[in-house]
Protein backbone atom coordinates (compact mmCIF):
# COMPACT_ATOMS: atom_id res chain seq x y z
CA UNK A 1 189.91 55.40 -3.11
CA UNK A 2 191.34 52.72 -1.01
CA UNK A 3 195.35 52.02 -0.90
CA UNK A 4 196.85 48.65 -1.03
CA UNK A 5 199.22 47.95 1.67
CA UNK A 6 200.89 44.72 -0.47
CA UNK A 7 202.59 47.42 -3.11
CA UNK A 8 205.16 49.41 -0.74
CA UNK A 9 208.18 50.78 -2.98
CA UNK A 10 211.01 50.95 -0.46
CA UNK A 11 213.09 52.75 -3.60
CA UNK A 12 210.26 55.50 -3.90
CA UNK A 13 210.37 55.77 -0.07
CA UNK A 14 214.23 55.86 0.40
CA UNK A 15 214.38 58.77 -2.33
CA UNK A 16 212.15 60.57 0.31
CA UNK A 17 214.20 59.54 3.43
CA UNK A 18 217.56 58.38 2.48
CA UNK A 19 218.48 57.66 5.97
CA UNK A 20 217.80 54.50 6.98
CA UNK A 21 218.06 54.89 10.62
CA UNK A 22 215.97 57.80 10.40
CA UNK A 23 213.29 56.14 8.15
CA UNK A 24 212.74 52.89 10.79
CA UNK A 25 212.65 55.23 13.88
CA UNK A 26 209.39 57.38 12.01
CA UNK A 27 207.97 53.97 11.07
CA UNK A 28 208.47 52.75 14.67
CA UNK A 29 206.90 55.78 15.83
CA UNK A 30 203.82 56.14 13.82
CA UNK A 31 203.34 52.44 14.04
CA UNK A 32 203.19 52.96 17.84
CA UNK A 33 200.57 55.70 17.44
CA UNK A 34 198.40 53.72 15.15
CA UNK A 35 198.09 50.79 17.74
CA UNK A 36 197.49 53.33 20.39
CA UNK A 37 194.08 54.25 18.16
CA UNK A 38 195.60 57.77 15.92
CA UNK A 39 193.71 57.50 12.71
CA UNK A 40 195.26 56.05 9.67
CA UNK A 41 196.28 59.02 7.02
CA UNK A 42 194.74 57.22 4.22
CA UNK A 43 192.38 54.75 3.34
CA UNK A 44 192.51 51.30 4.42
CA UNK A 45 189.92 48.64 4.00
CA UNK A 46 192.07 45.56 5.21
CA UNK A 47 190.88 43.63 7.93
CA UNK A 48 193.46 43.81 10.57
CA UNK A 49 196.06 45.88 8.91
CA UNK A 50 199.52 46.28 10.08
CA UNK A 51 200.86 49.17 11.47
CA UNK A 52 203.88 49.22 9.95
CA UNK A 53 202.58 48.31 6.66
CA UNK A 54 200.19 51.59 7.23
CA UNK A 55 203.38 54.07 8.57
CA UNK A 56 205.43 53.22 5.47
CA UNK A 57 202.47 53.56 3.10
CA UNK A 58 201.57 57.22 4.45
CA UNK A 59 205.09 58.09 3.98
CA UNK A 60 205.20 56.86 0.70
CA UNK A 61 201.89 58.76 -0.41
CA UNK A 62 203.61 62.43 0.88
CA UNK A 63 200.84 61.72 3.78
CA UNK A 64 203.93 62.27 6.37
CA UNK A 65 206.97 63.95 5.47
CA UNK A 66 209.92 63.75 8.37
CA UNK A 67 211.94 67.43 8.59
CA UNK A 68 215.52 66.51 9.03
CA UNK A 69 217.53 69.07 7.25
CA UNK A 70 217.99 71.04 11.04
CA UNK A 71 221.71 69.77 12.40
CA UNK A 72 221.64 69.32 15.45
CA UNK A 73 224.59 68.49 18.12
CA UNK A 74 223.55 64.75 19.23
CA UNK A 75 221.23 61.62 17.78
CA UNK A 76 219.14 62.44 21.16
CA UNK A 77 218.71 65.42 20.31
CA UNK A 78 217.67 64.53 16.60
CA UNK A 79 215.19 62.07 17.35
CA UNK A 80 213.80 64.31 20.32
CA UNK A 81 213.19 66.86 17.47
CA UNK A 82 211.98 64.21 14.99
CA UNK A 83 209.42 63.04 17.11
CA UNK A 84 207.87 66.37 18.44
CA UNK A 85 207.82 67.11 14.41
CA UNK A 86 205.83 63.81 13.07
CA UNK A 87 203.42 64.44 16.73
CA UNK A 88 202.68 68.24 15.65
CA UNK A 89 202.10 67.06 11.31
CA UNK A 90 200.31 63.92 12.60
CA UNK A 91 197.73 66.46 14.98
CA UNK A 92 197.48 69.09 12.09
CA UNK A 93 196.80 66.09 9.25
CA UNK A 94 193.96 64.48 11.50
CA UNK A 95 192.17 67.93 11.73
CA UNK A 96 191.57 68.69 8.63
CA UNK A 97 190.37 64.70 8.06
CA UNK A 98 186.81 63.85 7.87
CA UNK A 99 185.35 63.16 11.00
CA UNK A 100 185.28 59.23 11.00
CA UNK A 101 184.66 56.70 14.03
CA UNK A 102 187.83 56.59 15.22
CA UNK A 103 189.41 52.80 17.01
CA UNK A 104 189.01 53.43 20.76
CA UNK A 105 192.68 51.67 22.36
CA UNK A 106 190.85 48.79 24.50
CA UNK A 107 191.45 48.83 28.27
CA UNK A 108 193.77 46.94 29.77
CA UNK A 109 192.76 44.32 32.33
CA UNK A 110 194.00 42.04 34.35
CA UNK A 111 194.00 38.29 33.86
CA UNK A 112 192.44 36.72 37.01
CA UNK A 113 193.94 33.53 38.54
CA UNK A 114 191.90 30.47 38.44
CA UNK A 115 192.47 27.67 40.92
């Protein structure tokens, strides 16, 4: 079944995360591991898709779900616990996945000068 990225509903989403600041630091996050080659959650047969597009989609679809119900005593200390929380889901999610080719990151080089 594949998902299309062009219907996002940001109401559907912000019933699931109400907090906006919370919601764009996930997306940020996730985005960031997709480009650094983590496997997509779900299906996507776009060409070139966009991370973003991809993070919010996965959160929409239950594929993610962000645990922040524990107070804690500072933002740091929030998103420190936030992050460690969509790592450990995102490692537990891809194992039970299909085994599909993942996107190697490419090397990075270094541009050589031409005179």
């Amino acid at each position: 079944m594949s998902i299309s990225l062009s219907s996002i509903s940001m109401t559907e989403i912000e019933k699931l995360i109400p907090n906006r600041f919370l919601l764009s630091v996930a997306v940020a996050k996730r985005a960031r591991q997709l480009r650094e080659g983590y496997r997509p959650l779900i299906e996507v047969t776009e060409e070139n898709p966009n991370p973003i597009l991809i993070a919010l989609k996965e959160i929409e679809l239950g594929k993610l779900e962000l645990n922040h119900s524990v107070q804690l005593d500072s933002d740091s200390e929030l998103l420190q616990r936030m992050e460690m929380d969509l790592d450990y889901e995102v490692s537990q999610l891809e194992e039970t996945l299909p085994d599909k080719k993942s996107k190697e990151p490419k090397p990075k080089t270094k541009r050589r000068k031409t005179t």
